[in-house]
N, C-alpha and C. Protein backbone atom coordinates (compact mmCIF):
# COMPACT_ATOMS: atom_id res chain seq x y z
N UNK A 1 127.06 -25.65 -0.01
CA UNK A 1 128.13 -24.81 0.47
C UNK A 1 127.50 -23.55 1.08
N UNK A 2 128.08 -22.86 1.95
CA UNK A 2 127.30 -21.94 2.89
C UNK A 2 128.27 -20.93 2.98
N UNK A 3 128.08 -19.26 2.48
CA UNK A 3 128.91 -18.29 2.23
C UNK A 3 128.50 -17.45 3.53
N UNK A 4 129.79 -17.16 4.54
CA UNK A 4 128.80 -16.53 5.61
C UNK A 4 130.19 -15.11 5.45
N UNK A 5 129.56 -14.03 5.63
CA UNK A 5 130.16 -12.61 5.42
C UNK A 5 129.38 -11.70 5.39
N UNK A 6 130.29 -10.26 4.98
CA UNK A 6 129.26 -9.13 5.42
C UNK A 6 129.36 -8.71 3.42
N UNK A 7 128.17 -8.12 3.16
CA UNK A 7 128.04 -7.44 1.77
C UNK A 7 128.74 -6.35 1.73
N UNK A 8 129.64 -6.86 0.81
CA UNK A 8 130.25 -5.16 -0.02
C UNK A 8 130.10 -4.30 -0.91
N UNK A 9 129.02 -4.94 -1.68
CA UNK A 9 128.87 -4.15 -3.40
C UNK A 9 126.97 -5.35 -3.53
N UNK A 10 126.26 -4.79 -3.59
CA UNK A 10 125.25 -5.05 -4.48
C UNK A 10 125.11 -4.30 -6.14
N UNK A 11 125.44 -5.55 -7.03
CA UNK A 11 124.93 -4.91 -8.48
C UNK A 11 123.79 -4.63 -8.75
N UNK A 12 123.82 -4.00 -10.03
CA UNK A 12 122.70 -3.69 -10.58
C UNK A 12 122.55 -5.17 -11.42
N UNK A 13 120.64 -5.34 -10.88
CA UNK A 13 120.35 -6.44 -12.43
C UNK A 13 120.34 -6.34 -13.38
N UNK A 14 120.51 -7.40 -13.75
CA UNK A 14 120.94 -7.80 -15.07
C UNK A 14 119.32 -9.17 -16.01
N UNK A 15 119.06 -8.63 -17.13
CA UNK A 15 118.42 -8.82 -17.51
C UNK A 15 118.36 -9.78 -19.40
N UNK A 16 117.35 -10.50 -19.52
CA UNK A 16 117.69 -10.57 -21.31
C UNK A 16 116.72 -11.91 -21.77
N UNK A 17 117.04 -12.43 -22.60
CA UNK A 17 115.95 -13.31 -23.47
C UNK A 17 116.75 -14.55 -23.90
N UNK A 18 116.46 -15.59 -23.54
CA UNK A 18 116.96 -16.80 -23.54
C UNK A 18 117.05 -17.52 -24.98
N UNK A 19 117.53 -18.23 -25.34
CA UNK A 19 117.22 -18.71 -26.91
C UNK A 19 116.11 -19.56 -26.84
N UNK A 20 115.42 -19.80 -25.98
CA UNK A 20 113.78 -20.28 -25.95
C UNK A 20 112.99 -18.94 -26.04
N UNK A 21 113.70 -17.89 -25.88
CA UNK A 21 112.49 -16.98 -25.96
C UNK A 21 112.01 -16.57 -24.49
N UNK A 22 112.54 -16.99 -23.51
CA UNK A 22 111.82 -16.40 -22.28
C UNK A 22 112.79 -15.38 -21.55
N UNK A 23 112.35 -14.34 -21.04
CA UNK A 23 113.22 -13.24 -20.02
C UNK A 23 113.63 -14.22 -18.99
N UNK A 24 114.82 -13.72 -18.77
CA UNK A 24 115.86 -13.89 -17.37
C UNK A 24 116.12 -12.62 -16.70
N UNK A 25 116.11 -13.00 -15.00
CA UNK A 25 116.29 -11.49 -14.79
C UNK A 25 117.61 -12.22 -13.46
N UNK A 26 118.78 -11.63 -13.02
CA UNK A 26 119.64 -11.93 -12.06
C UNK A 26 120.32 -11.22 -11.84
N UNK A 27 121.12 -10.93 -10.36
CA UNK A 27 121.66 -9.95 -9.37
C UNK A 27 122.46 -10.14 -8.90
N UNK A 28 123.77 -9.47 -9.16
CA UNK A 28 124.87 -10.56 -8.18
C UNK A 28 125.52 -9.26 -6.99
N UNK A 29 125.85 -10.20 -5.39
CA UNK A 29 126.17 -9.54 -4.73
C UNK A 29 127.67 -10.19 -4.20
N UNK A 30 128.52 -8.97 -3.96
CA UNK A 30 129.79 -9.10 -3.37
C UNK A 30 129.70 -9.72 -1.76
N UNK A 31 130.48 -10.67 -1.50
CA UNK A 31 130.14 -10.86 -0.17
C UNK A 31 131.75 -11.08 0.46
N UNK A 32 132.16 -10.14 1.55
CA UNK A 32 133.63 -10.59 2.09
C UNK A 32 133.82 -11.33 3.22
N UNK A 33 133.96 -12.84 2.77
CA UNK A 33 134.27 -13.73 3.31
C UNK A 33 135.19 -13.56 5.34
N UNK A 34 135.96 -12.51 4.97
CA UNK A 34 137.17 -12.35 5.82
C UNK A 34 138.49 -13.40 5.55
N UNK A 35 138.13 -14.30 4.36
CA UNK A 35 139.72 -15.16 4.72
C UNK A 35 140.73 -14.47 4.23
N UNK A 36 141.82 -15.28 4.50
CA UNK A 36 143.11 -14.40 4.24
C UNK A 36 143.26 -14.40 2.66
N UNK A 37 143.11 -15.46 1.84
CA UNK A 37 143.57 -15.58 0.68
C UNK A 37 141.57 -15.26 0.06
N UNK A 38 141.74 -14.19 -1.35
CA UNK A 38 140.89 -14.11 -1.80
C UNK A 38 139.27 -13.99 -1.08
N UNK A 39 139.23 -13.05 0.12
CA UNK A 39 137.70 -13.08 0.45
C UNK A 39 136.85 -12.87 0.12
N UNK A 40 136.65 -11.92 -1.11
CA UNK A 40 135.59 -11.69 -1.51
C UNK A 40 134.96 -12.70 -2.43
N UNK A 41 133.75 -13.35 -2.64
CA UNK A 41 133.20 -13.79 -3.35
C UNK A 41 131.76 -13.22 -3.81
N UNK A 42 131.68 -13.32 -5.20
CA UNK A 42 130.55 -13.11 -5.72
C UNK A 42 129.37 -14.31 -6.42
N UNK A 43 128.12 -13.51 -5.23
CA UNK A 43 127.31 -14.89 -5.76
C UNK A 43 125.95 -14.33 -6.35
N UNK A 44 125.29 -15.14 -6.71
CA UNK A 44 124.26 -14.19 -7.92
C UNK A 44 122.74 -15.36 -7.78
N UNK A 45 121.62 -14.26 -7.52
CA UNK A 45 120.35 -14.52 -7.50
C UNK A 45 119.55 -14.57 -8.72
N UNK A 46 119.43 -15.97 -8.97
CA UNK A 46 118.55 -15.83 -10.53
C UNK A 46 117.21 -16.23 -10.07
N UNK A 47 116.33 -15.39 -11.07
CA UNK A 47 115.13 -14.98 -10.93
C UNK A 47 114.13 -14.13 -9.69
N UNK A 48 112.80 -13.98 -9.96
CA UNK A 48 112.12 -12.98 -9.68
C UNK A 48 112.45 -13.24 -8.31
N UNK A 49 111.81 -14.17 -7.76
CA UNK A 49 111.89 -14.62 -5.89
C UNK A 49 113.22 -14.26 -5.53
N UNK A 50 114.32 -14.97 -5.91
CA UNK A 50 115.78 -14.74 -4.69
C UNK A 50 115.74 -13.54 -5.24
N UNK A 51 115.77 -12.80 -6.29
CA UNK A 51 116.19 -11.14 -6.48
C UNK A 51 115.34 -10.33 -5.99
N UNK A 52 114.07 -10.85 -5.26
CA UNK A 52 113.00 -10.21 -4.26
C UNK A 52 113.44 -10.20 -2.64
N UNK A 53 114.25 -11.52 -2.42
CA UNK A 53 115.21 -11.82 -1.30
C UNK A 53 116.39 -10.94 -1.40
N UNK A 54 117.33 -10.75 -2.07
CA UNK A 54 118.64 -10.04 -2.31
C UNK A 54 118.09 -9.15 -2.04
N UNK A 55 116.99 -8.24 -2.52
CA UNK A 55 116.71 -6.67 -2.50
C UNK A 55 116.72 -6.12 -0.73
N UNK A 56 116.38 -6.92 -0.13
CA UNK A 56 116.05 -7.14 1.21
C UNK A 56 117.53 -6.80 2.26
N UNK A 57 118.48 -7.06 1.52
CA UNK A 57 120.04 -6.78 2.24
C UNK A 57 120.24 -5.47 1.49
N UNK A 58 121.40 -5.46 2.55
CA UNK A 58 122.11 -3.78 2.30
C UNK A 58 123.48 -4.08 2.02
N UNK A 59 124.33 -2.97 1.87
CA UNK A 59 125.83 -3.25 2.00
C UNK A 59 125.79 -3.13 3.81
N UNK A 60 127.12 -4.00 4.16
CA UNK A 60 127.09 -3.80 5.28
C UNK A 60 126.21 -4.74 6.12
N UNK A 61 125.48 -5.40 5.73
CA UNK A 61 124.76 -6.60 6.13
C UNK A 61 125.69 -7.67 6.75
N UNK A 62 125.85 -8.58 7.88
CA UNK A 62 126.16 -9.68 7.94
C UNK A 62 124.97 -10.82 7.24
N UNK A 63 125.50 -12.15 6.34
CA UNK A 63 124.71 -12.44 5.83
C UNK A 63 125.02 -14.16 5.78
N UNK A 64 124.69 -15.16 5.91
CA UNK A 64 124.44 -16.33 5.64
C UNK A 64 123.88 -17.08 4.57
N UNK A 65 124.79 -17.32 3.39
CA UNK A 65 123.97 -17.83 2.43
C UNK A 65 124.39 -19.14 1.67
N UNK A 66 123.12 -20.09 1.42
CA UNK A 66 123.52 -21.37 1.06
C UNK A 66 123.78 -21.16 -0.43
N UNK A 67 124.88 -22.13 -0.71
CA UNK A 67 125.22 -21.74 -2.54
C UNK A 67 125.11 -23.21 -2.92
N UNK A 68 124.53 -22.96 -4.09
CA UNK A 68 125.19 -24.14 -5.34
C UNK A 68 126.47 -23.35 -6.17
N UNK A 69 127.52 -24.56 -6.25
CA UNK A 69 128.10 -23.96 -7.15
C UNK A 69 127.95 -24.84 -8.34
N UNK A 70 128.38 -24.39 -9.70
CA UNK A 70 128.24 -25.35 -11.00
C UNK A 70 129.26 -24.54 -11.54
N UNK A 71 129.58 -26.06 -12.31
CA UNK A 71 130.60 -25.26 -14.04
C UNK A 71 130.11 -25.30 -14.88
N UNK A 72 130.70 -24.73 -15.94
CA UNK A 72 130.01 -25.99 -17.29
C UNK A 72 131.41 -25.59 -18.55
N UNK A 73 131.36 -26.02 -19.39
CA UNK A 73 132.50 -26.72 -20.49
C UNK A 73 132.11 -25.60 -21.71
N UNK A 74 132.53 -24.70 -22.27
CA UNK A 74 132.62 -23.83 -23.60
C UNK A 74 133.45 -23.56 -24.48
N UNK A 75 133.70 -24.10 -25.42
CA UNK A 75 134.67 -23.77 -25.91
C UNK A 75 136.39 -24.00 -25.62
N UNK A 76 136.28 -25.03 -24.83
CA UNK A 76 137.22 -25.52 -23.84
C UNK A 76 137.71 -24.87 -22.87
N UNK A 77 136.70 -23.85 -22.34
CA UNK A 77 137.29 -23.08 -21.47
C UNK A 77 135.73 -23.47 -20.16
N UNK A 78 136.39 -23.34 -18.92
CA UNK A 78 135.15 -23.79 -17.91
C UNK A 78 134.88 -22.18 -17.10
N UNK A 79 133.44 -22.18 -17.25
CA UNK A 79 132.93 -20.56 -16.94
C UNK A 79 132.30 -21.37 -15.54
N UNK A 80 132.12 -20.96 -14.31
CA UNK A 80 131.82 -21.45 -13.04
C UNK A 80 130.64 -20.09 -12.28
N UNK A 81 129.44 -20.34 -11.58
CA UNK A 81 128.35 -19.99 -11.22
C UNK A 81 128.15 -20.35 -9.97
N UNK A 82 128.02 -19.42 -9.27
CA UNK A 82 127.70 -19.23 -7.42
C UNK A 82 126.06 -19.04 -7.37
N UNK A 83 125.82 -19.69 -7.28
CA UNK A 83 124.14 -19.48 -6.78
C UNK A 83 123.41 -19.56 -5.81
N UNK A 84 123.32 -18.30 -5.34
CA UNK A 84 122.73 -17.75 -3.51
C UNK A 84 120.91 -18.42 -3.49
N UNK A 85 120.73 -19.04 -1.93
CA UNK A 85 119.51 -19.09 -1.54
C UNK A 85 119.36 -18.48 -0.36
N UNK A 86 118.40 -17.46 -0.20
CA UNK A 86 118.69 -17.26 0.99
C UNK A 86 117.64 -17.29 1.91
């Protein structure tokens, strides 16, 4: 899937320790689509490389970015993940 828009909000990363024990580090950026219903989407750079890529845009950027999306199942509730390559 391919998110093409201009950046509205870059977060601050986000960081922490996995239950294996290893650091995670990830960044999520606002991106406004322009459609009519719901444009903004937020998609998020995990690890060192794409959050070395993300750092690289501004707000105000036009931007092109390929996503995975995924769900996954908790508690019977489904939590869903945008994941930027860029």
């Amino acid at each position: 899937m391919d998110v093409k828009g201009t950046v509205t909000l870059i977060c601050k990363e986000e960081s922490g320790i996995s239950k294996s024990e290893k650091v995670w580090r990830k960044q999520v950026i606002v991106v406004d689509t322009g459609a009519e219903y719901n444009p903004e989407i937020a998609v998020q750079a995990f690890g060192d490389d794409k959050i070395k890529d993300l750092n690289k845009l501004s707000v105000g950027d036009e931007v092109m970015i390929k996503c995975n999306v995924s769900s996954r199942e908790y508690n019977g509730r489904y939590f869903h993940n945008i994941d930027g390559y860029w």
